[in-house]
N, C-alpha and C. Protein backbone atom coordinates (compact mmCIF):
# COMPACT_ATOMS: atom_id res chain seq x y z
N UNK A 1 -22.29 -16.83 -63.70
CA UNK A 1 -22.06 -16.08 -62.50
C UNK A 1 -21.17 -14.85 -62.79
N UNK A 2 -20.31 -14.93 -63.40
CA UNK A 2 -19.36 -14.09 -64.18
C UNK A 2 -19.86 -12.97 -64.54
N UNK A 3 -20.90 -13.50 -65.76
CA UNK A 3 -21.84 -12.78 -66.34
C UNK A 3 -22.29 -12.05 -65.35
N UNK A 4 -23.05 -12.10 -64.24
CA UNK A 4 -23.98 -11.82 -63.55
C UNK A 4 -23.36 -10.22 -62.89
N UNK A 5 -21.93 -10.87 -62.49
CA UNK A 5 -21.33 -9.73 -61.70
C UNK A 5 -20.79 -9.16 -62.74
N UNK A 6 -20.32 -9.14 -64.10
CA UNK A 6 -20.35 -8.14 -65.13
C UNK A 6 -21.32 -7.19 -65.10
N UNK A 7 -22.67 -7.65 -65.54
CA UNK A 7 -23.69 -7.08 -65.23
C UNK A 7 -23.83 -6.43 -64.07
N UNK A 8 -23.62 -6.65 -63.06
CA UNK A 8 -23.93 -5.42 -61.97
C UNK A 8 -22.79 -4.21 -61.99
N UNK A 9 -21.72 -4.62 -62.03
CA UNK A 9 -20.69 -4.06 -62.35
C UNK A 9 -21.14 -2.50 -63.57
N UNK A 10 -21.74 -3.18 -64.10
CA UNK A 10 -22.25 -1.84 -65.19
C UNK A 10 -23.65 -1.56 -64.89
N UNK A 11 -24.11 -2.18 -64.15
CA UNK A 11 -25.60 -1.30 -63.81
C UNK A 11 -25.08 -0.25 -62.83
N UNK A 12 -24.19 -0.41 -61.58
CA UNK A 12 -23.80 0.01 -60.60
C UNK A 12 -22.91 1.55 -61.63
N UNK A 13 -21.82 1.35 -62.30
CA UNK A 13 -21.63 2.33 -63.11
C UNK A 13 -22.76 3.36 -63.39
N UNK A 14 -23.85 2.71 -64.51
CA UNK A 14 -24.58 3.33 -64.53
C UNK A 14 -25.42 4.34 -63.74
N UNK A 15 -26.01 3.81 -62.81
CA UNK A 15 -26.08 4.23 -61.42
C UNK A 15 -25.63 5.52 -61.03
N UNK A 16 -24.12 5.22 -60.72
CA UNK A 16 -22.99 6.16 -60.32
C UNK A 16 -23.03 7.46 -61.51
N UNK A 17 -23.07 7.15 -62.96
CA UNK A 17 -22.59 8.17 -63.60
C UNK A 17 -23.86 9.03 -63.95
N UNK A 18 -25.14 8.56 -63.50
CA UNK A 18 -26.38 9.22 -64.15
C UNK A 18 -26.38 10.35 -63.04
N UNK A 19 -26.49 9.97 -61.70
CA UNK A 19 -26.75 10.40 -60.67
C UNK A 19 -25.59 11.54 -60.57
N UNK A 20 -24.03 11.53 -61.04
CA UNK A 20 -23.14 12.32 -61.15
C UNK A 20 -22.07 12.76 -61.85
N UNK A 21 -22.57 12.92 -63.37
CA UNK A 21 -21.92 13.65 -64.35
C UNK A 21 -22.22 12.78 -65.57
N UNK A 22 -21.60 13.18 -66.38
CA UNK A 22 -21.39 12.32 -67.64
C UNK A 22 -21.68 10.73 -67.45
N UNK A 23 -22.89 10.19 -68.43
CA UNK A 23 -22.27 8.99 -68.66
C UNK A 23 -21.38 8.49 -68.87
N UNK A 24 -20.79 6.87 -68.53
CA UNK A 24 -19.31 6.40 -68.74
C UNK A 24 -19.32 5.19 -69.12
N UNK A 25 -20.53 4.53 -68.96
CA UNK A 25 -21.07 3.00 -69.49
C UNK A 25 -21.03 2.73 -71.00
N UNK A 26 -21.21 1.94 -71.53
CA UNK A 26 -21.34 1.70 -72.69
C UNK A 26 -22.89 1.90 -72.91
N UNK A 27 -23.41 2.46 -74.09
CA UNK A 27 -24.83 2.83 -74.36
C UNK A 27 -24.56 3.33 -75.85
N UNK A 28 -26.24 3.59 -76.10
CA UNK A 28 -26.13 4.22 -77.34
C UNK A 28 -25.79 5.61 -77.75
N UNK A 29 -24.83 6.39 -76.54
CA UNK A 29 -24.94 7.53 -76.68
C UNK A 29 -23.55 7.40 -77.05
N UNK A 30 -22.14 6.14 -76.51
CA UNK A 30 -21.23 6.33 -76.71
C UNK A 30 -20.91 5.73 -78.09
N UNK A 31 -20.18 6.60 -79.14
CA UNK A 31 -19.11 6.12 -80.27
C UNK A 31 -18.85 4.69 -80.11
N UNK A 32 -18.86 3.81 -81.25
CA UNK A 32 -18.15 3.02 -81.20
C UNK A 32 -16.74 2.59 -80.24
N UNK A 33 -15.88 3.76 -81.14
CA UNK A 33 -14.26 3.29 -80.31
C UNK A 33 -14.47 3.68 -79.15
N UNK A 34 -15.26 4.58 -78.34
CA UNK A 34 -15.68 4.71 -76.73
C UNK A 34 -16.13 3.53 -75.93
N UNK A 35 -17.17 2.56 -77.14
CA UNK A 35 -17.54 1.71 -76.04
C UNK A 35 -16.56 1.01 -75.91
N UNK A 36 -16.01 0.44 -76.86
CA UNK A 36 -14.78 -0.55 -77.44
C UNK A 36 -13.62 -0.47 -76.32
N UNK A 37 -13.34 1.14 -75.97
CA UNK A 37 -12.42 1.40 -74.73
C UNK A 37 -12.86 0.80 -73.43
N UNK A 38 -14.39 1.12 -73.36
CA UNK A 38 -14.84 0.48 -72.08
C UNK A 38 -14.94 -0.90 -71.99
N UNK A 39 -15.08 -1.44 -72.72
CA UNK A 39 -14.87 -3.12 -72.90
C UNK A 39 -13.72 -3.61 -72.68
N UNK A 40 -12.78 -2.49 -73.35
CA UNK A 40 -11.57 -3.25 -72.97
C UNK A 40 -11.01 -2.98 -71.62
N UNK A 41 -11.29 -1.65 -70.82
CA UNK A 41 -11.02 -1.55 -69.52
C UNK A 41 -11.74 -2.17 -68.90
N UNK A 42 -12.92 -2.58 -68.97
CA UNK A 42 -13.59 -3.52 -68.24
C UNK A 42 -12.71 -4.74 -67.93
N UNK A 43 -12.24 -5.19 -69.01
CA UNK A 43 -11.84 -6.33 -69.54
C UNK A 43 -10.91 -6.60 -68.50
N UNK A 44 -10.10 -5.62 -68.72
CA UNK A 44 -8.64 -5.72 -68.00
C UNK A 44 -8.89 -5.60 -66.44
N UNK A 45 -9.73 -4.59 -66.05
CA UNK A 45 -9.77 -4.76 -64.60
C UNK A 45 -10.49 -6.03 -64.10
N UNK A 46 -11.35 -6.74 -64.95
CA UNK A 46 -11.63 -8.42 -64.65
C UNK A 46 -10.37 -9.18 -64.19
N UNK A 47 -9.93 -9.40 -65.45
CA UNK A 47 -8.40 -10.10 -65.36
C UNK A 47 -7.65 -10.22 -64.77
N UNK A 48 -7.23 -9.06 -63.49
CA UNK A 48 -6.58 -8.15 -62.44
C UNK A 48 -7.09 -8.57 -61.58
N UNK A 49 -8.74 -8.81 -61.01
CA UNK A 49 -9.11 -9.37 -60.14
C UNK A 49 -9.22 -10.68 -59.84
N UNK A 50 -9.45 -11.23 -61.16
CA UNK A 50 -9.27 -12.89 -61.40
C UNK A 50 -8.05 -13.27 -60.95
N UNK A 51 -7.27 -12.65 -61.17
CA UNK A 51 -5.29 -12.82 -60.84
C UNK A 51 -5.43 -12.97 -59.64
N UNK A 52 -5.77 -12.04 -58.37
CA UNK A 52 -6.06 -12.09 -57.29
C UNK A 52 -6.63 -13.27 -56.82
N UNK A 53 -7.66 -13.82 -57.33
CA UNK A 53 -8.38 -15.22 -56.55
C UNK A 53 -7.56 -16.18 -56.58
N UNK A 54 -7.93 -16.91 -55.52
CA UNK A 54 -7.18 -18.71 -55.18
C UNK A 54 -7.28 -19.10 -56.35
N UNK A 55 -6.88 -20.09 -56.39
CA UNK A 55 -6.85 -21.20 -57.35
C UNK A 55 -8.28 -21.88 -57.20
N UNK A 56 -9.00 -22.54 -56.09
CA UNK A 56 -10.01 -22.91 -55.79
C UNK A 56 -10.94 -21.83 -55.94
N UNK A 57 -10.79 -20.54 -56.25
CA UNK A 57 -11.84 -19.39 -56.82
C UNK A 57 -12.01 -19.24 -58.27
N UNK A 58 -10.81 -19.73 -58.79
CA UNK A 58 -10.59 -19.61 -60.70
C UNK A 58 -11.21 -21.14 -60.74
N UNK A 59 -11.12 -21.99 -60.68
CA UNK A 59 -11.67 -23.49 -60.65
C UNK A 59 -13.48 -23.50 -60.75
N UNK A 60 -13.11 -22.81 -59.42
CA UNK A 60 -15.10 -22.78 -59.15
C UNK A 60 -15.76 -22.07 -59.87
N UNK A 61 -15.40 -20.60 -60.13
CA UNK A 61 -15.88 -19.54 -61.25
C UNK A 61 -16.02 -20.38 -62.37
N UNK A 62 -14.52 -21.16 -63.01
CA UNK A 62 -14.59 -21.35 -64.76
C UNK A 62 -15.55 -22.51 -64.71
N UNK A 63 -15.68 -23.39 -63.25
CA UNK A 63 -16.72 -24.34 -64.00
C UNK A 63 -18.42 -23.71 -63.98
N UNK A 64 -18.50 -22.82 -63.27
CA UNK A 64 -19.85 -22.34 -63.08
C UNK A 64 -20.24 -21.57 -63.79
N UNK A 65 -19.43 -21.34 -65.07
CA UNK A 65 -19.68 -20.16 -66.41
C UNK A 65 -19.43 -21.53 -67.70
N UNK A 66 -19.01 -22.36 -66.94
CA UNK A 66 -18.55 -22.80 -68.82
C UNK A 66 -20.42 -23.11 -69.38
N UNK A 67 -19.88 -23.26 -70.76
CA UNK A 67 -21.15 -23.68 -71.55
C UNK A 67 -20.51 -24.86 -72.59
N UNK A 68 -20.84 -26.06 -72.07
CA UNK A 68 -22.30 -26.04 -71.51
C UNK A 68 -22.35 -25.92 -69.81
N UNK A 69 -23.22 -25.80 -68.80
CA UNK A 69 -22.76 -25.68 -67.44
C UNK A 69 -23.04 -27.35 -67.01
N UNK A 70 -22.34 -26.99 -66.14
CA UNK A 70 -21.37 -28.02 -65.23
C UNK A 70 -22.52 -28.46 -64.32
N UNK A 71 -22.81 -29.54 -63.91
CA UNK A 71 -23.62 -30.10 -62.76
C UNK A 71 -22.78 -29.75 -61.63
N UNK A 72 -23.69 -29.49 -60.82
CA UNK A 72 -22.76 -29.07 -59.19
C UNK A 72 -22.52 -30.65 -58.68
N UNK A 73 -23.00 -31.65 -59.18
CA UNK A 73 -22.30 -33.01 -58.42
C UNK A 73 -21.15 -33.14 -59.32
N UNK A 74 -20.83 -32.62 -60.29
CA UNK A 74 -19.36 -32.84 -61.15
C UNK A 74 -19.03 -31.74 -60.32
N UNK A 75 -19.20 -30.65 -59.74
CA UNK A 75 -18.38 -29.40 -59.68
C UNK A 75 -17.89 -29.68 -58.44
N UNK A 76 -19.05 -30.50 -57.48
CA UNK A 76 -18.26 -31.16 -56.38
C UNK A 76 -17.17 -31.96 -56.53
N UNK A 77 -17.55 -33.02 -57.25
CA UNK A 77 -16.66 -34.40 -56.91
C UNK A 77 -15.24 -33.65 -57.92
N UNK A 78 -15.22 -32.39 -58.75
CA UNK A 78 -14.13 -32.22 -58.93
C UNK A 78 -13.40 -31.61 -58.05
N UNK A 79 -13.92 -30.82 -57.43
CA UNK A 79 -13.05 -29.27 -56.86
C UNK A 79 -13.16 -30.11 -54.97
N UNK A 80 -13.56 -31.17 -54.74
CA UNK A 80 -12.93 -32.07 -53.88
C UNK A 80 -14.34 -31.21 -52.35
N UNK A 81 -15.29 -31.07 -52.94
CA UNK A 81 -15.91 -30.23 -52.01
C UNK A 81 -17.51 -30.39 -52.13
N UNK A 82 -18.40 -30.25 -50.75
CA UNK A 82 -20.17 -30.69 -50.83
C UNK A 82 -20.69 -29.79 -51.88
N UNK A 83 -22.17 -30.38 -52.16
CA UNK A 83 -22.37 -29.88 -53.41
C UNK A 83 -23.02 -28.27 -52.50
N UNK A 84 -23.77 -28.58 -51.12
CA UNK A 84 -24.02 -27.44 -49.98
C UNK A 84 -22.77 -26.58 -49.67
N UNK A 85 -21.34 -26.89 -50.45
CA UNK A 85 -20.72 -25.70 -49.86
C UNK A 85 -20.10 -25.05 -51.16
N UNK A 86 -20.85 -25.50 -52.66
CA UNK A 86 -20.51 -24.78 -53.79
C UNK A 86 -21.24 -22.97 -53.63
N UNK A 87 -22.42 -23.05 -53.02
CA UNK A 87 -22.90 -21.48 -53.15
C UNK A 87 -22.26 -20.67 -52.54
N UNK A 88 -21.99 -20.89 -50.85
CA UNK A 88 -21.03 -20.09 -50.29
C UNK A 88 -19.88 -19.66 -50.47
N UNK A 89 -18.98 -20.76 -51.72
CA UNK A 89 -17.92 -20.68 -51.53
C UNK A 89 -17.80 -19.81 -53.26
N UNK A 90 -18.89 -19.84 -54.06
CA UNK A 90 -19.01 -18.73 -54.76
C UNK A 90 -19.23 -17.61 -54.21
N UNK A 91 -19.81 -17.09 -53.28
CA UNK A 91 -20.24 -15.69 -52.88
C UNK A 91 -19.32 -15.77 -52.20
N UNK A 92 -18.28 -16.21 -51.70
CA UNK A 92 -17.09 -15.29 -51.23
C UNK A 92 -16.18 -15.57 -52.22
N UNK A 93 -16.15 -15.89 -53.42
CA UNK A 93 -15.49 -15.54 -54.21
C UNK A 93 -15.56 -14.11 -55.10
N UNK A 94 -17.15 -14.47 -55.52
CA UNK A 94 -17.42 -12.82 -56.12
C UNK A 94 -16.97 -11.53 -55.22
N UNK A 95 -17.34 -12.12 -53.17
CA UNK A 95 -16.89 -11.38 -52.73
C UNK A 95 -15.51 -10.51 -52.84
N UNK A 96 -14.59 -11.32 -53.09
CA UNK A 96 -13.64 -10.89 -53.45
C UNK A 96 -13.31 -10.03 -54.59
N UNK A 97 -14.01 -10.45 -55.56
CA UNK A 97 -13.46 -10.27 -56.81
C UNK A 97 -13.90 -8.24 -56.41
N UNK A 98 -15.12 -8.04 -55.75
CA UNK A 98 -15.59 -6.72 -55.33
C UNK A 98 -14.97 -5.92 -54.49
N UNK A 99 -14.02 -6.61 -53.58
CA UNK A 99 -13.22 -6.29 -52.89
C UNK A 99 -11.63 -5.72 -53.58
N UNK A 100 -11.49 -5.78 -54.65
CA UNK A 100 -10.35 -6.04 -55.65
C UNK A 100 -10.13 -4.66 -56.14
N UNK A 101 -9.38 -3.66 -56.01
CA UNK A 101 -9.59 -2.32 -56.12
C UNK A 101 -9.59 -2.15 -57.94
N UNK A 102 -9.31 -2.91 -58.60
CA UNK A 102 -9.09 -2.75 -60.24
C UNK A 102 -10.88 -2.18 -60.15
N UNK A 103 -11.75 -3.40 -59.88
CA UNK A 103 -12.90 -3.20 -60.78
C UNK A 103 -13.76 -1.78 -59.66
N UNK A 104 -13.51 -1.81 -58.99
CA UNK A 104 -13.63 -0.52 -58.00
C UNK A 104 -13.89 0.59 -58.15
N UNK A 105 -12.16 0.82 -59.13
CA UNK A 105 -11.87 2.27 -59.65
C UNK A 105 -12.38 2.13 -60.93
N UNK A 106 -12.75 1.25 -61.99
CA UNK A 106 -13.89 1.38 -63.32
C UNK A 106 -15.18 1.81 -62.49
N UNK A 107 -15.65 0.69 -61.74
CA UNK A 107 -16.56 1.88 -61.16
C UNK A 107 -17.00 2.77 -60.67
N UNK A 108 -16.11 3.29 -59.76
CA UNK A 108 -16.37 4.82 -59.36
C UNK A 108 -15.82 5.88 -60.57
N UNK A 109 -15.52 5.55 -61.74
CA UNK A 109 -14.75 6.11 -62.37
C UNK A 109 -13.67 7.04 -62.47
């Protein structure tokens, strides 16, 4: 899931920077130590937003990324919650994480 909103996160960049100026994504046009910068600002404005979530948002995220993945009847009977209220209670987590001005300002650049 992580993954997922990484991924939009840089399509949406993409998006943004084709349509108005310079690329800013990582691609084959940028240098090494360029992309390397963007990875790591990526990185950091993740981290920043992760900081921000509940505790019950870092819980639910890390089990729904680990590998190997997690059965949603373990993800229930851990995180004390129906296995019908694991999706919602991810999408207002990502919600958040979008709401979070760090990853915001990487993307509008």
């Amino acid at each position: 899931m992580t993954h997922n909103e990484c991924s939009r996160v840089l399509r949406a960049r993409k998006r943004s920077a084709s349509s108005s100026g310079p690329q800013t994504a990582p691609d084959d046009r940028l240098a090494p130590a360029e992309h390397w910068l963007f990875i790591a600002e990526r990185d950091a404005a993740l981290r920043e937003a992760f900081a921000t979530l509940s505790p019950q948002c870092h819980h639910l995220l890390a089990m729904l990324t680990a590998d190997p993945l997690v059965p949603c009847a373990e993800v229930s009977a851990t995180l004390g919650i129906a296995v019908a209220d694991i999706a919602p209670l991810r999408r207002g987590c990502l919600d958040a994480l979008r709401r979070c001005p760090a990853p915001a300002a990487l993307i509008s650049g």
